[in-house]
Protein backbone atom coordinates (compact mmCIF):
# COMPACT_ATOMS: atom_id res chain seq x y z
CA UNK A 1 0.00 0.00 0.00
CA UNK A 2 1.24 3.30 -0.36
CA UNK A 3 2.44 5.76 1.98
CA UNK A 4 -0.42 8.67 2.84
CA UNK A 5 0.85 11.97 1.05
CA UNK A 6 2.11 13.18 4.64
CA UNK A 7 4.47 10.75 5.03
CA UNK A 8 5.97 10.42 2.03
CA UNK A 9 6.74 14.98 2.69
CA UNK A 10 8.52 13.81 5.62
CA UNK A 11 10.62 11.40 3.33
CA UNK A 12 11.51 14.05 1.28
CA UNK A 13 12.53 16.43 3.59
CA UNK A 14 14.83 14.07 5.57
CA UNK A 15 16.38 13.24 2.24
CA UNK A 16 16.92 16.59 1.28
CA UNK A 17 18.21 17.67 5.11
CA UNK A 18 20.58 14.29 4.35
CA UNK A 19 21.85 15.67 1.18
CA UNK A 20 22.37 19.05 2.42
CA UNK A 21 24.53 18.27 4.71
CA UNK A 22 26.35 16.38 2.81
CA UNK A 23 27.14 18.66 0.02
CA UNK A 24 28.02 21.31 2.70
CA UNK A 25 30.60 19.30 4.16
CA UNK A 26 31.72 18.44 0.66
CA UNK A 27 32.06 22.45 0.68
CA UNK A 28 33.96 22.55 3.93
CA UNK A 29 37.02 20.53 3.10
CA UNK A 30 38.17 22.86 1.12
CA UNK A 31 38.47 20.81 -2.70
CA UNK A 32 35.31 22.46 -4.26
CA UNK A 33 34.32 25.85 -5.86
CA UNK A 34 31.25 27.51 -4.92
CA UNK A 35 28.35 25.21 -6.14
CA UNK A 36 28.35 23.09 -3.70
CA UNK A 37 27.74 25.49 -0.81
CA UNK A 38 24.60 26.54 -2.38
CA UNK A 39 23.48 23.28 -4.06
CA UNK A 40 23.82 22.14 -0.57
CA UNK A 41 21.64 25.28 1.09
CA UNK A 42 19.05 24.31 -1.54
CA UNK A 43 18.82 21.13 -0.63
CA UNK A 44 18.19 22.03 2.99
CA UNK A 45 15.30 25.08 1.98
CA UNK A 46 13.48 22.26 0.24
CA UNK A 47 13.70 19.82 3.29
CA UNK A 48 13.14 22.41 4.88
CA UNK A 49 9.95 23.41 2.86
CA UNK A 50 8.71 19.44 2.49
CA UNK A 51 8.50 20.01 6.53
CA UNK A 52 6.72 22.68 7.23
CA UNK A 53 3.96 21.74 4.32
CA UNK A 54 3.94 18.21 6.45
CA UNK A 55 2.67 19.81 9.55
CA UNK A 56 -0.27 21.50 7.61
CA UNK A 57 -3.55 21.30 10.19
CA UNK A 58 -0.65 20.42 12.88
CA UNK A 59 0.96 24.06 12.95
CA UNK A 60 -0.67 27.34 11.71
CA UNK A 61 -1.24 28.04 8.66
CA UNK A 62 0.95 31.25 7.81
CA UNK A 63 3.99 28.36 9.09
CA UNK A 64 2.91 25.24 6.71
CA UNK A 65 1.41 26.61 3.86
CA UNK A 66 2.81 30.03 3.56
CA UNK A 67 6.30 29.33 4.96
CA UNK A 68 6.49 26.11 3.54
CA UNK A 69 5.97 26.64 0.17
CA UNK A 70 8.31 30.69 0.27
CA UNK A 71 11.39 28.19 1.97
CA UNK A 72 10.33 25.71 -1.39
CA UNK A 73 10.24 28.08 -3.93
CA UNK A 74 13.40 29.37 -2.41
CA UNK A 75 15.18 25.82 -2.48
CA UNK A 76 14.39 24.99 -6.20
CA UNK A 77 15.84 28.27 -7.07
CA UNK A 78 19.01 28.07 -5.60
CA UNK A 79 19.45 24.43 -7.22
CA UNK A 80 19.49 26.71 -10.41
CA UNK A 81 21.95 29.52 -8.82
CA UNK A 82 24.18 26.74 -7.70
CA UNK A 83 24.02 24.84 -11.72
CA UNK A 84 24.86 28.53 -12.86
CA UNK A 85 27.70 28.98 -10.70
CA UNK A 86 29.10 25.00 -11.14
CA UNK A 87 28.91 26.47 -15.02
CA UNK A 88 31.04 29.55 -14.23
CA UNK A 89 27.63 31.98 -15.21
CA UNK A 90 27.01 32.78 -11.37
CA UNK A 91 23.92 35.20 -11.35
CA UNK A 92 24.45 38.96 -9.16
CA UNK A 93 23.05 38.00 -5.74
CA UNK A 94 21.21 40.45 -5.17
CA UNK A 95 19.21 40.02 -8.10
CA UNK A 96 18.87 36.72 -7.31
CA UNK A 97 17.57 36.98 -3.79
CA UNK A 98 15.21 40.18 -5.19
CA UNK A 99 13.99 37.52 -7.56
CA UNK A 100 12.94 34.99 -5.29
CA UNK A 101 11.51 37.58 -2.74
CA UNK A 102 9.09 38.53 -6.01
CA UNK A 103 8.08 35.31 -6.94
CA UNK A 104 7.20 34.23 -3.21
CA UNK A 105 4.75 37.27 -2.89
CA UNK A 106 1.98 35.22 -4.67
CA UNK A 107 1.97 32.72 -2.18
CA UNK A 108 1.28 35.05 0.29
CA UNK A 109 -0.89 37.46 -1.11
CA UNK A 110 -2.76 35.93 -4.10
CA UNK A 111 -3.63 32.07 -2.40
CA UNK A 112 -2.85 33.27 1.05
CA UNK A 113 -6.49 31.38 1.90
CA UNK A 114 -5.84 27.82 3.28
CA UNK A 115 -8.35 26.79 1.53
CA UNK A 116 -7.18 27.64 -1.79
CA UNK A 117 -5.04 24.09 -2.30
CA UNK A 118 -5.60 23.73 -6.01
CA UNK A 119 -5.05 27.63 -6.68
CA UNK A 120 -1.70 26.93 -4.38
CA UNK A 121 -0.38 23.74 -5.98
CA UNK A 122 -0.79 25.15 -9.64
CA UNK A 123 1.64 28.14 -8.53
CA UNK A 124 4.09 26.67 -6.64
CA UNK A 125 4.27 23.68 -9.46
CA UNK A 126 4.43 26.24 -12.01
CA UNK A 127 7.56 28.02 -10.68
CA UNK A 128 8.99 24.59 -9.80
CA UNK A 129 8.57 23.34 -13.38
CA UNK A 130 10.31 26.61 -14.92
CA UNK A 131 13.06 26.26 -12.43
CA UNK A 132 13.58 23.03 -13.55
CA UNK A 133 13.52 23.47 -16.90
CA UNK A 134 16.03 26.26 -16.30
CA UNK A 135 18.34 23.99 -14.85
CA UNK A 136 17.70 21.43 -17.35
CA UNK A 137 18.84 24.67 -20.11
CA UNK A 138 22.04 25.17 -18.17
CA UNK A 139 22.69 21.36 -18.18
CA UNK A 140 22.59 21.43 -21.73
CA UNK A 141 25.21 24.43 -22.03
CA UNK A 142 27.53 22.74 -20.08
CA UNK A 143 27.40 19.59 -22.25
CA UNK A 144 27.99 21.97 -25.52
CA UNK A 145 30.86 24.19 -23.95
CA UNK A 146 32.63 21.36 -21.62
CA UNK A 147 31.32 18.17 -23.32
CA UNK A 148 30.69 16.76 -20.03
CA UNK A 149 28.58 13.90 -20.86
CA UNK A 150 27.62 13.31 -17.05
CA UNK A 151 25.68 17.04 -17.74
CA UNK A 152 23.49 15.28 -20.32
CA UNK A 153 22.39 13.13 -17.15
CA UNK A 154 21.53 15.69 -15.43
CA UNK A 155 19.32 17.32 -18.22
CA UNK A 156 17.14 14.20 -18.87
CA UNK A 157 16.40 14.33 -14.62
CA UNK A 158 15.34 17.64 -14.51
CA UNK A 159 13.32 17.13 -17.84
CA UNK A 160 11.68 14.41 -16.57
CA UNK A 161 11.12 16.40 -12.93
CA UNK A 162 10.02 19.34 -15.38
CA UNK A 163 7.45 17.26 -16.71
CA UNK A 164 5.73 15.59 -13.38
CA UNK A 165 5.57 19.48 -12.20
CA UNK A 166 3.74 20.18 -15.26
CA UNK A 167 1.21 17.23 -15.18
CA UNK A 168 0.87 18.49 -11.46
CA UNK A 169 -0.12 21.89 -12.58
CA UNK A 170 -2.27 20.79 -14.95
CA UNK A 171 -4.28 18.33 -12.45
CA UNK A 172 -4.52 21.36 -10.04
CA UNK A 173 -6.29 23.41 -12.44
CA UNK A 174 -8.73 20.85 -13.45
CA UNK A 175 -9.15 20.37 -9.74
CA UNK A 176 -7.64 16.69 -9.84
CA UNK A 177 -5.73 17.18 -6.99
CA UNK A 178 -6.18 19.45 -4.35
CA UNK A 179 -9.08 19.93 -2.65
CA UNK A 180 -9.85 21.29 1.58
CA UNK A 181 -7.20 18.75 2.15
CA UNK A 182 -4.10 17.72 -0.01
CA UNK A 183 -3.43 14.84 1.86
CA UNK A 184 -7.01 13.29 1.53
CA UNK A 185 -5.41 10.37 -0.32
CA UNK A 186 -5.42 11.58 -3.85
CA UNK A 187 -3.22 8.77 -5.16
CA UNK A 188 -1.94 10.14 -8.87
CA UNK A 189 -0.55 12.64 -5.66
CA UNK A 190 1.25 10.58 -3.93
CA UNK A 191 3.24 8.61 -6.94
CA UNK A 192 4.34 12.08 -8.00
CA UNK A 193 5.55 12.62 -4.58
CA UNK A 194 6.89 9.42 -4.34
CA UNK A 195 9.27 9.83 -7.91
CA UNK A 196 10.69 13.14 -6.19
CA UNK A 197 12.37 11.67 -3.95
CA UNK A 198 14.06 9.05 -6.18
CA UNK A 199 14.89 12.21 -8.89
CA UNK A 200 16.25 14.30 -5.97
CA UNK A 201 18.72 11.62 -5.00
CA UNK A 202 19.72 11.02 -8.35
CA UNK A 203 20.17 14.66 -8.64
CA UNK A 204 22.33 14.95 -6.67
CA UNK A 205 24.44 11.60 -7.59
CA UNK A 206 24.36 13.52 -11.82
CA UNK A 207 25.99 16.98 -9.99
CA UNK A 208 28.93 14.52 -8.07
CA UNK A 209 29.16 13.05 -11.57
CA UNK A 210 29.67 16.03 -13.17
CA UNK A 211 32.31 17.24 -10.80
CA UNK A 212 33.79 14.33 -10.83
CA UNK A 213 34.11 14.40 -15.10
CA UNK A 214 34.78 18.15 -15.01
CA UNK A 215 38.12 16.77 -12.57
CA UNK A 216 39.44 14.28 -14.46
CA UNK A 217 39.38 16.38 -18.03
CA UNK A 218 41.28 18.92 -15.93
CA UNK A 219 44.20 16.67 -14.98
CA UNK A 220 44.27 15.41 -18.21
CA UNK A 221 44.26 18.93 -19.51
CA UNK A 222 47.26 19.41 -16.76
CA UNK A 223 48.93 16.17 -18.16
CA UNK A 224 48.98 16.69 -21.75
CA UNK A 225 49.71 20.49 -21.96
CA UNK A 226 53.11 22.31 -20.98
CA UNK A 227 52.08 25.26 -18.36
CA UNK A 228 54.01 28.09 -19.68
CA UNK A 229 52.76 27.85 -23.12
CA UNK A 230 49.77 25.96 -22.68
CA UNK A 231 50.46 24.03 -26.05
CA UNK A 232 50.71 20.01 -25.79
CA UNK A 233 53.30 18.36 -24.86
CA UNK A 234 54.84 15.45 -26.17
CA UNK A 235 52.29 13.13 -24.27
CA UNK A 236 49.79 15.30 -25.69
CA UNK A 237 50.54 14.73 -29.05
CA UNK A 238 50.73 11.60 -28.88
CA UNK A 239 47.59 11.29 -27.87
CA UNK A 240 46.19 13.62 -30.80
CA UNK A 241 48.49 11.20 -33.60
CA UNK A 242 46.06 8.78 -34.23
CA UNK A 243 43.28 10.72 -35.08
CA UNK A 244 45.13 12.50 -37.70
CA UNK A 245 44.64 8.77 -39.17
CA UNK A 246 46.01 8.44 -42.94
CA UNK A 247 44.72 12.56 -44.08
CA UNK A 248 46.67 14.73 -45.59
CA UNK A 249 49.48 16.57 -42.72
CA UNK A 250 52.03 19.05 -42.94
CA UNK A 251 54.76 19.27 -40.18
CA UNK A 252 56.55 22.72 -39.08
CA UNK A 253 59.52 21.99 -36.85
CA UNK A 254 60.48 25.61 -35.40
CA UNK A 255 63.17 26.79 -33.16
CA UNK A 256 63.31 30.18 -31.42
CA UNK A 257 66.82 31.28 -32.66
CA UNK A 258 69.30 32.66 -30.02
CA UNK A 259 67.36 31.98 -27.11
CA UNK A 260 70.32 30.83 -25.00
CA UNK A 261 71.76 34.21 -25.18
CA UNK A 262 68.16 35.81 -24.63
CA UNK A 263 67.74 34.05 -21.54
CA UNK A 264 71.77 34.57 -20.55
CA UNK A 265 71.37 38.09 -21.02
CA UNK A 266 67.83 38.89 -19.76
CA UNK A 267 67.04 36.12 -17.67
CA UNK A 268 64.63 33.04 -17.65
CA UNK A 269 61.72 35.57 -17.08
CA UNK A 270 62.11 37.22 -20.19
CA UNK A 271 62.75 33.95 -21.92
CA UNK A 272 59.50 32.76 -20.73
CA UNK A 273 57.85 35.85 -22.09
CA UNK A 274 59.33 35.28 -25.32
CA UNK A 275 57.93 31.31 -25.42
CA UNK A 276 54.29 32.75 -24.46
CA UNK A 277 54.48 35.28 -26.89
CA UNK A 278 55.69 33.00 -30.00
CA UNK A 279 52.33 30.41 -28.43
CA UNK A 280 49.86 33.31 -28.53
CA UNK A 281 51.31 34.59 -31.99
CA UNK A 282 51.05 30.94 -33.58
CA UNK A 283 47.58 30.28 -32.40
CA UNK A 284 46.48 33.76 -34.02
CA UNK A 285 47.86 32.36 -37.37
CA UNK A 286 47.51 28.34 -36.86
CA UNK A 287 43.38 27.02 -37.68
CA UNK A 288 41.46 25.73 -34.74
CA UNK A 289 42.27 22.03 -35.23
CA UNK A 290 45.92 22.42 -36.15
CA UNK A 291 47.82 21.34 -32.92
CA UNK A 292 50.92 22.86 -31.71
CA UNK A 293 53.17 21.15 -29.43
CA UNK A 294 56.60 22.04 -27.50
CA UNK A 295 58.95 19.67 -27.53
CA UNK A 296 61.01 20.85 -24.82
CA UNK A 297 63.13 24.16 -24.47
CA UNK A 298 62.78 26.43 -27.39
CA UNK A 299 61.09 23.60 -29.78
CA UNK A 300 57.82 23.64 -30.95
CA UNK A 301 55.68 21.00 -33.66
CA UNK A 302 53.11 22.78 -35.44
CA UNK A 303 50.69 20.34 -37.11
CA UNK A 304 48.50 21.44 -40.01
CA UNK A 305 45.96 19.45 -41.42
CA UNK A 306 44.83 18.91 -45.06
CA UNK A 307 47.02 21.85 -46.43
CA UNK A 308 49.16 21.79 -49.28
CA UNK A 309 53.66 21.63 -48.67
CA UNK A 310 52.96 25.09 -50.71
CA UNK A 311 50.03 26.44 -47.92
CA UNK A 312 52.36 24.67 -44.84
CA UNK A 313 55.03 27.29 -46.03
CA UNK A 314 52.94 30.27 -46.72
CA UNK A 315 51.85 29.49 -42.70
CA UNK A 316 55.15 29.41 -41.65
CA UNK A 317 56.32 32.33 -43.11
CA UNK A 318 53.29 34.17 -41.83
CA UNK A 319 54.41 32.90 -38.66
CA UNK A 320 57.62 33.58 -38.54
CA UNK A 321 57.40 37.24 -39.70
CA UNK A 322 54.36 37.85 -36.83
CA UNK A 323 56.91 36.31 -34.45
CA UNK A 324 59.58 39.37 -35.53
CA UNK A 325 56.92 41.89 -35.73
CA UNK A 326 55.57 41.06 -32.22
CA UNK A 327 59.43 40.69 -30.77
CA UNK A 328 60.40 44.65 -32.35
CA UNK A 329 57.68 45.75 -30.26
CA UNK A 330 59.94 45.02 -26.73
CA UNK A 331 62.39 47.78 -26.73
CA UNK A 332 63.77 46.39 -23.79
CA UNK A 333 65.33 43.14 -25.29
CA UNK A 334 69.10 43.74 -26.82
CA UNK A 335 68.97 40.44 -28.04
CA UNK A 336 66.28 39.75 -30.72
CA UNK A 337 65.04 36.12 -31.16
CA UNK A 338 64.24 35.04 -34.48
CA UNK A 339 62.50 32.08 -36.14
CA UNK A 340 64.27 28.85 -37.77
CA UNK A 341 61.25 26.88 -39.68
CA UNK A 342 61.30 23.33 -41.30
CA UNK A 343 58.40 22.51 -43.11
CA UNK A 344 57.63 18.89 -44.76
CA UNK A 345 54.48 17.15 -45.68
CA UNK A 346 52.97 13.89 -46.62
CA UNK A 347 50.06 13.11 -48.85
CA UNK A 348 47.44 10.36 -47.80
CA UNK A 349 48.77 7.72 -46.95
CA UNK A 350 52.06 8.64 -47.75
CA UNK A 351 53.79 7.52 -44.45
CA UNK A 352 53.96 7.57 -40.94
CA UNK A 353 54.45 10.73 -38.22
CA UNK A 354 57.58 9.81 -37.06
CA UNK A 355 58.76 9.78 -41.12
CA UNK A 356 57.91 13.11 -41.22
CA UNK A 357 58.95 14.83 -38.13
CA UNK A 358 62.28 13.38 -39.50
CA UNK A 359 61.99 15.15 -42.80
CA UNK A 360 61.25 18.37 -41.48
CA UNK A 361 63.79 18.13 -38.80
CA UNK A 362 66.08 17.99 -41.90
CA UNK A 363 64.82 20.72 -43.44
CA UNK A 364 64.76 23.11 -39.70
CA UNK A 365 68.92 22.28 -39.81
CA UNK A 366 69.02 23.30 -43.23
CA UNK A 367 67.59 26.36 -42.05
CA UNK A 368 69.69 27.11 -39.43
CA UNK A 369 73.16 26.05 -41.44
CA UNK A 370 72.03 28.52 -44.20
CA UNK A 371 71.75 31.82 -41.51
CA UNK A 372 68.59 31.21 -39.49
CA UNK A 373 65.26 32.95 -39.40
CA UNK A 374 64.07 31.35 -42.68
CA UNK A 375 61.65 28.82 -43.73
CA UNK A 376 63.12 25.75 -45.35
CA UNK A 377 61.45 22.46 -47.26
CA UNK A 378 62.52 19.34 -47.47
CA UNK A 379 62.52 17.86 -50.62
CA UNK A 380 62.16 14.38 -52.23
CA UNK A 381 65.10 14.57 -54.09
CA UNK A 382 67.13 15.32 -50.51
CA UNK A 383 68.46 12.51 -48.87
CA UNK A 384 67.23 12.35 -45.07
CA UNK A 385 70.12 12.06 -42.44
C-alpha cells in the first residue's frame, strides 16, 4: 500500500536535510568551488519546505502553507543559482535573492487562503517546473561548452522532474488534486511525490558526476599540456596522432633562434615571455584544429591538417614574420630572437608521423646552417640524415 501523502513529505525532507549536509561538508574541506555550498543550502530550503507543508492542520497556517511553500520556492531556485555557478555563469546575488523575494509574494498574497489548495499547488508547481527546466537549459550548455557527458544526465532528470511538475499543474487546475485537504489520499498525488524523492537523489548523484568528469578532463588537460605555453606536450601529441589517421598533414619543426643568449642576457623571465608570446602569436595564425606542441626548451611542432607543402610554407612564413613583428615591439630586449622553420608534408597515406617529423627536422637544420630565421622544405630529391 502506499504511503499517505504526509508521510511520504517527511521522506523528502529528511532526504533533502541528508543531502544538504552532505554537500556542505563536501564544501567545507576545502576541494570544491562555490556550487556546492549553495546546491547544498538548496537542498536544505526544500527539506526544509517538504517540513513545514507536512505539519499543515498540525501548525498554523501562515507556518505550513505560507512558509512552507516561500522556503520551497526558495530551495528549487538556488538548485538553479548553484548549476549557474558549477557552469562559471554565477547570477548577481542580489538580483537573485530580489527575484525569489518577487516570486514568493503570490503565495502570500494571491492564495494566502488555506483553503485555496488547487489555486496553491498550480503556482508553486508552475515556478517549480520553470526552475527546472532552467536547470535542465544550463545542463545542456555545459554539455555543448565542456562536453561533459555526465551534464546530459543531469538534463534528462530535470526534464523528466520538469514534466511531473507540469502534469501536477495541470491536475490542479482541473481540480484533480487538491481539494480542503491535499493529503485526503489523492493517489496520482502521492506517486508524484513518491518519484521526487528518487529524482532528488539522483540529482544529486548527476551533480557529483559532473564534478567528478569536469576533474578528471582537468588533470588530463594538466597532463597533456606544458604550463608556460599551454600548447601540448609530447604526451599530448601523442595522444592527438592517431586521429590525424592516414589525411593529408604538414609538419613545421620551429626553433626560437638565439634563445640561449636571450635568456643569458635577460634572464629566464624574459625567456618565458618570449615562449608565451611565439604560443599566442602561432595560435592567431595556426586554424582551430591544427595542434601545436613544445617539444622541450625552445622547440615547438606545429601540425597542419589537409594543407598543401605550398600552404604549410605560406603558414610558416606568416608565422615567422608575426613572431619578428611582435618581438620589435619590446624595446627592452638587446637580443632579438628570431624564427628557424622546417616545413615537410605527406600526402594520404604517404607515411607515418615519425617519417615526417624526421623530414622536417632535416629541413629546420638546413635552415639554421644557411643563416637562421628562414623557412626551409625538405625535398624528395634530398636525402634524409
Amino acid at each position: 500500500m502506499l504511503l499517505d501523502l504526509r508521510t511520504i513529505y517527511f521522506i523528502v525532507a529528511v532526504s533533502c536535510f541528508v543531502l544538504g549536509v552532505l554537500q556542505l561538508a563536501a564544501y567545507a574541506t576545502g576541494r570544491f568551488e562555490r556550487w556546492p555550498l549553495w546546491w547544498g543550502l538548496s537542498n536544505l530550503l526544500v527539506g526544509v519546505g517538504s517540513f513545514l507543508v507536512a505539519l499543515r492542520n498540525l501548525v498554523p497556517t501562515s507556518v505550513s502553507i505560507d512558509g512552507g511553500n516561500i522556503v520551497t520556492i526558495a530551495g528549487y531556485m538556488l538548485m538553479f543559482f548553484a548549476v549557474r555557478v558549477f557552469s562559471g555563469r554565477a547570477l548577481d546575488q542580489r538580483t537573485f535573492w530580489l527575484a525569489i523575494l518577487l516570486i514568493s509574494v503570490p503565495v502570500v498574497l494571491i492564495v494566502s487562503d488555506s483553503s485555496a489548495v488547487s489555486a496553491r499547488l498550480l503556482y508553486v508547481s508552475v515556478i517549480c517546473c520553470l526552475c527546472d527546466l532552467a536547470v535542465a537549459r544550463e545542463a545542456i550548455g555545459i554539455v555543448r561548452r565542456e562536453r561533459l557527458y555526465s551534464a546530459a544526465l543531469l538534463v534528462g532528470l530535470y526534464a523528466c522532474t520538469a514534466a511531473i511538475f507540469a502534469v501536477r499543474s495541470i491536475l490542479a487546475a482541473t481540480g484533480e488534486i487538491g481539494g480542503p485537504d491535499p493529503f485526503g489520499g489523492s493517489a496520482i498525488h502521492s506517486w508524484m511525490a513518491v518519484s521526487a524523492v528518487a529524482f532528488i537523489m539522483l540529482r544529486s548523484m548527476a551533480m557529483v558526476l559532473m564534478a567528478a568528469e569536469r576533474s578528471r578532463n582537468q588533470l588530463t588537460e594538466l597532463a597533456h599540456h606544458d604550463p608556460l605555453t599551454g600548447a601540448l606536450n609530447r604526451g599530448g601529441l601523442a595522444q592527438h596522432l592517431p586521429a590525424l589517421g592516414s589525411q593529408p598533414v604538414s609538419l613545421l619543426i620551429i626553433d626560437i633562434d638565439h634563445f640561449k643568449q636571450l635568456n643569458d642576457r635577460h634572464g629566464h623571465a624574459a625567456g618565458d615571455d618570449i615562449l608565451r608570446l611565439f604560443a599566442s602569436v602561432s595560435r592567431g595564425i595556426m586554424r582551430s584544429g591544427d595542434l601545436l606542441a613544445r617539444q622541450g626548451g625552445d622547440e615547438f611542432l606545429a601540425v597542419l591538417k589537409n594543407v598543401s607543402l605550398e600552404e604549410a610554407m605560406a603558414i610558416a612564413e606568416r608565422i615567422r614574420l608575426a613572431f619578428a613583428a611582435a618581438v620589435m615591439q619590446r624595446p627592452d630586449l638587446a637580443v632579438f630572437p628570431t624564427l628557424s622553420i622546417g616545413v615537410a608534408a605527406r600526402a594520404e597515406s604517404g607515411g607515418d608521423f615519425e617519417r615526417l617529423t624526421q623530414k622536417a627536422d632535416e629541413a629546420l637544420y638546413r635552415s639554421k646552417r644557411e643563416g637562421r630565421n628562414r623557412v626551409e622544405v625538405f625535398g624528395e630529391n634530398q636525402q634524409a640524415a
